[in-house]
N, C-alpha and C. Protein backbone atom coordinates (compact mmCIF):
# COMPACT_ATOMS: atom_id res chain seq x y z
N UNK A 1 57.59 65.01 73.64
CA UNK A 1 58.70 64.10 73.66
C UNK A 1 59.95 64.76 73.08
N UNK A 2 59.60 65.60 72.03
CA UNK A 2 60.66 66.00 71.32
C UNK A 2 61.26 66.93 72.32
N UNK A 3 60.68 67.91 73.04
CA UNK A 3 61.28 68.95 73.45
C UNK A 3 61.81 68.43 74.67
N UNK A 4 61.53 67.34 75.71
CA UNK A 4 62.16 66.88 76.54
C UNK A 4 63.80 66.48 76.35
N UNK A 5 63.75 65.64 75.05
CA UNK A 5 65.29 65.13 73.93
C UNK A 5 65.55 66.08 74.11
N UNK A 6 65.28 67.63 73.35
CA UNK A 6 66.18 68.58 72.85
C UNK A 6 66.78 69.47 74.45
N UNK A 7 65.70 69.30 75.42
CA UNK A 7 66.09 70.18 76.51
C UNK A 7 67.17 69.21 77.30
N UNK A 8 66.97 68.05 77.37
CA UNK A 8 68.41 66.78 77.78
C UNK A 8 69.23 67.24 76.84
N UNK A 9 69.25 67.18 75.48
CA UNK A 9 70.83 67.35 74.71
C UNK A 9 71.44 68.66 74.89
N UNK A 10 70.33 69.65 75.13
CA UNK A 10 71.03 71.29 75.33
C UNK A 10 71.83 70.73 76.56
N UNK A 11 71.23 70.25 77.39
CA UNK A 11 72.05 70.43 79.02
C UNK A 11 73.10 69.41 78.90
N UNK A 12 73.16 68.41 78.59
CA UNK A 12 74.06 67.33 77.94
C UNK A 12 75.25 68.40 76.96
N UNK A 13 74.95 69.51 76.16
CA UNK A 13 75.88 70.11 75.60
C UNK A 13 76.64 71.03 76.65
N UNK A 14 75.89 71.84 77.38
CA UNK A 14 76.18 73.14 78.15
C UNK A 14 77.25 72.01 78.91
N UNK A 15 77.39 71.01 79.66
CA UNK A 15 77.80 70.16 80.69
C UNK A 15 79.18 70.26 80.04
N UNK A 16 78.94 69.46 78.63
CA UNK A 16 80.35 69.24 77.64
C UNK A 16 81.18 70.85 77.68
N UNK A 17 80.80 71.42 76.84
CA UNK A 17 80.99 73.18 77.37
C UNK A 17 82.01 73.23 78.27
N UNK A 18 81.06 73.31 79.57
CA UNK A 18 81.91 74.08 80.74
C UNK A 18 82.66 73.25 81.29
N UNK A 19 82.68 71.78 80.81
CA UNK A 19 83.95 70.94 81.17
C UNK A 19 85.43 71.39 80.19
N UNK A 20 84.81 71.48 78.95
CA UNK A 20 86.33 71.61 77.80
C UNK A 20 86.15 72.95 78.41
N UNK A 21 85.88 74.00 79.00
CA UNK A 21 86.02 75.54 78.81
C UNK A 21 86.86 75.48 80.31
N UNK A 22 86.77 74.53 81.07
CA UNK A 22 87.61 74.25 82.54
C UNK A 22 89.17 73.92 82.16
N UNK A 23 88.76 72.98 81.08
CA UNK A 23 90.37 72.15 81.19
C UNK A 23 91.02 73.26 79.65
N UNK A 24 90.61 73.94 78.75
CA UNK A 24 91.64 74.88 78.34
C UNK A 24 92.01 76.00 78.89
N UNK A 25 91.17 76.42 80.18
CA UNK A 25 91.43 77.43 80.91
C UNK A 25 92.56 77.03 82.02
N UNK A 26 92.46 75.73 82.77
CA UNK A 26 93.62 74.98 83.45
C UNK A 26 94.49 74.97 82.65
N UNK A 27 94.31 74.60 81.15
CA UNK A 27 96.31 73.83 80.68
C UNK A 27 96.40 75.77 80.24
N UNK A 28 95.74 76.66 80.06
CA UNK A 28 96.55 77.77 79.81
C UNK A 28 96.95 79.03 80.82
N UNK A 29 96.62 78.09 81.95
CA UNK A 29 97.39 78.87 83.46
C UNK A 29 98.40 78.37 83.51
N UNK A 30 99.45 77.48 82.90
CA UNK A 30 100.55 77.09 83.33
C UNK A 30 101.23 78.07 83.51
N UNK A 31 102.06 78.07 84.52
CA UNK A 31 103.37 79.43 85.02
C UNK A 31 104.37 78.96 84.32
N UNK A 32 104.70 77.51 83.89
CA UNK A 32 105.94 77.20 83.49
C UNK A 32 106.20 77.78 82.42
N UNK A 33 107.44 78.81 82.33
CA UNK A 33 108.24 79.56 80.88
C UNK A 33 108.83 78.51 80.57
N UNK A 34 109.29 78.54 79.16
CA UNK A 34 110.22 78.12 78.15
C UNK A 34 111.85 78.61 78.70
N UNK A 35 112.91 77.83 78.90
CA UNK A 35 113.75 78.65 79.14
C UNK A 35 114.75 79.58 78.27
N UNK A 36 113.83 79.50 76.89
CA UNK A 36 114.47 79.99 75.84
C UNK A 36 113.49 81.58 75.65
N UNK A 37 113.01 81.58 76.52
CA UNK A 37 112.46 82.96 76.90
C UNK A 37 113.18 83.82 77.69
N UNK A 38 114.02 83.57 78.54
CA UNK A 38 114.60 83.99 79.24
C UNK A 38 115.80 84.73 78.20
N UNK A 39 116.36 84.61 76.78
CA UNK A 39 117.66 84.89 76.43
C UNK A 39 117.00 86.16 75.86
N UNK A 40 117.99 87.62 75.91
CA UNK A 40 117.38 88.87 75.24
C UNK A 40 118.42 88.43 73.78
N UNK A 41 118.67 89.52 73.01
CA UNK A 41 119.26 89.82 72.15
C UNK A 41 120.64 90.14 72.51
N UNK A 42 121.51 89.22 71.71
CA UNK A 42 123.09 89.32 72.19
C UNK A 42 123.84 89.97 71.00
N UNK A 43 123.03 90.00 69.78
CA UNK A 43 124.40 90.78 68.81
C UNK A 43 124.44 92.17 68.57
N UNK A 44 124.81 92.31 67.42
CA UNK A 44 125.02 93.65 67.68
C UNK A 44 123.94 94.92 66.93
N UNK A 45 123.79 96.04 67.70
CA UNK A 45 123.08 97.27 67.54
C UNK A 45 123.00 97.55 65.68
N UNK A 46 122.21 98.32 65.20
CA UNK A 46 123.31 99.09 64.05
C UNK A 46 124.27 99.54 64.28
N UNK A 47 124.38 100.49 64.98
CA UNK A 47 125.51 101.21 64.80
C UNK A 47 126.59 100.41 65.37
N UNK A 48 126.98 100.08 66.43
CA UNK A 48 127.68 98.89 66.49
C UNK A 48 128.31 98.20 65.26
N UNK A 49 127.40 97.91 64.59
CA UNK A 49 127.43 96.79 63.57
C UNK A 49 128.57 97.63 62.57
N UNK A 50 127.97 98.75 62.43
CA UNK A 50 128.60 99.69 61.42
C UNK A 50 130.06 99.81 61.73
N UNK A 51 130.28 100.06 63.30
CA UNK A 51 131.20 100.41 64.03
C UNK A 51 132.76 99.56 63.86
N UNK A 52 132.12 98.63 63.66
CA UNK A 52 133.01 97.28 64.12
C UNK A 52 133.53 97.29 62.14
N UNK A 53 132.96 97.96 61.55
CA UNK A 53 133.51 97.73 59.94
C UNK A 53 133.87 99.03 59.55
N UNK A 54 134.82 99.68 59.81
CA UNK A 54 135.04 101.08 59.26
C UNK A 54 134.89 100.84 58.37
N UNK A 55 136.04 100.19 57.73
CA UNK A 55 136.98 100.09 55.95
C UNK A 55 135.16 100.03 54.84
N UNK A 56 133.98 99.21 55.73
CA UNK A 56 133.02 99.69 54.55
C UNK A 56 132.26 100.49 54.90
N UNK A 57 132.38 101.10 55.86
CA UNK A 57 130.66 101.83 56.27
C UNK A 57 131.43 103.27 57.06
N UNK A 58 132.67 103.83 56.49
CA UNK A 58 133.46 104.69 57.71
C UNK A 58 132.33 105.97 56.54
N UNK A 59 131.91 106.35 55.81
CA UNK A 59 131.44 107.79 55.52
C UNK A 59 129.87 107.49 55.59
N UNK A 60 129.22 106.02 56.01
CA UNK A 60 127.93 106.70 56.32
C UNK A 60 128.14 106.86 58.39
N UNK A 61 128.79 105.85 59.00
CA UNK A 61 129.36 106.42 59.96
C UNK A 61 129.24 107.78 60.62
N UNK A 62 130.49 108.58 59.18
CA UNK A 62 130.35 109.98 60.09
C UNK A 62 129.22 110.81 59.50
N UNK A 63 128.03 110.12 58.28
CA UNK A 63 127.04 111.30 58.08
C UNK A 63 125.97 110.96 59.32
N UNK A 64 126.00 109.68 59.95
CA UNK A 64 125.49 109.13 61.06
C UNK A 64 125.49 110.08 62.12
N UNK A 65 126.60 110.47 62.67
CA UNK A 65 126.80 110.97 63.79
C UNK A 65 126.67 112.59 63.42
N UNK A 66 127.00 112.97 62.43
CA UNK A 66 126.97 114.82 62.02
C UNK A 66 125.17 115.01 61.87
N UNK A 67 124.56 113.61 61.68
CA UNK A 67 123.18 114.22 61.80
C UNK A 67 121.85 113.65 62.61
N UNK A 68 123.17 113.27 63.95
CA UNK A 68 122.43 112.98 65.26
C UNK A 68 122.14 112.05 65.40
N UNK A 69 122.04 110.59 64.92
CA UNK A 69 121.04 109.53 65.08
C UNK A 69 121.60 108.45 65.53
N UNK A 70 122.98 108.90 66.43
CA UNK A 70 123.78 107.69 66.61
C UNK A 70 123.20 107.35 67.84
N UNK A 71 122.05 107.51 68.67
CA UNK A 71 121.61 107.36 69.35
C UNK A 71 120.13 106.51 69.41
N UNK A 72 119.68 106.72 67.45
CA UNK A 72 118.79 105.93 67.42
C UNK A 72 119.16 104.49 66.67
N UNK A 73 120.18 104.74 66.19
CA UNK A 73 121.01 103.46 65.40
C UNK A 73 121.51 102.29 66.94
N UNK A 74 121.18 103.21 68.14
CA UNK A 74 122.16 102.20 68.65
C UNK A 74 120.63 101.47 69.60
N UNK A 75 119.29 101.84 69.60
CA UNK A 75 118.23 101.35 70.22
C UNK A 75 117.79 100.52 70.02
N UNK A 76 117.11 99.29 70.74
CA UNK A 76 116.38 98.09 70.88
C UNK A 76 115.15 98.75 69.56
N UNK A 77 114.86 97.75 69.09
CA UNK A 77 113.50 98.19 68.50
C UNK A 77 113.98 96.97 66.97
N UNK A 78 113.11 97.33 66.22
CA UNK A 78 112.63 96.56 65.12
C UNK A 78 112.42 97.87 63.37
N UNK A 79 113.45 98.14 63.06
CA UNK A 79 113.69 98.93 61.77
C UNK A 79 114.85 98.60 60.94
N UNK A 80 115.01 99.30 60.00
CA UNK A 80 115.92 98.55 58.85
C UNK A 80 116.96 99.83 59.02
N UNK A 81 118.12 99.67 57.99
CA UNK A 81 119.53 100.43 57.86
C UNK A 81 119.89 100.12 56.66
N UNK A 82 119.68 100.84 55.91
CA UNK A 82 120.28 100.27 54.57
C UNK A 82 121.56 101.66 54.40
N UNK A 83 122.91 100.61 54.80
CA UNK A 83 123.54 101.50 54.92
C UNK A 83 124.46 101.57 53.75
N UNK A 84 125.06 102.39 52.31
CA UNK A 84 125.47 102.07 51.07
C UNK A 84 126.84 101.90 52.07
N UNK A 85 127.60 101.04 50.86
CA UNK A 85 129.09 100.44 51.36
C UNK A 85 129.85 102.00 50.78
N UNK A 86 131.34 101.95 51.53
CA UNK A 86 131.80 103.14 50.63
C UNK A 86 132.76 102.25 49.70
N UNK A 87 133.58 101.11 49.80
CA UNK A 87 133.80 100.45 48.57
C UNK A 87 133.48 99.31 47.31
């Protein structure tokens, strides 16, 4: 008797299962984006940033550019700048 119960509740579970394993697999096919996915990054670069402020940042500026990296100051990506003020 017992093992008849337990072999109904296994299949009674597996049923439950592959129903919830249907419907989070449906709601996480949605195609619909956010349209706040669509916006990239609008401000400004480092160097840019630097650019636009001579009067504080004009001598790391030019140690910027005398030692090449005005090319990595100005790239998409995710790093810091700790750039000293000159006044």
């Amino acid at each position: 008797m017992k093992t008849q119960f337990n072999t109904f509740r296994r299949s009674v579970l597996q049923k439950i299962g592959v129903i919830l394993l249907i419907i989070v697999v449906g709601y996480g096919c949605n195609d619909e984006i956010a349209t706040d996915s669509y916006v990239t990054f609008t401000g400004d670069m480092v160097y840019s940033y630097l650019q636009k402020r001579p009067e504080t940042y004009s001598e790391f500026i030019k140690v910027v550019n005398k030692a090449g990296l005005k090319g990595m100051l100005s790239a998409y990506g995710t790093y810091s700048c700790l750039a000293p003020r000159t006044n």
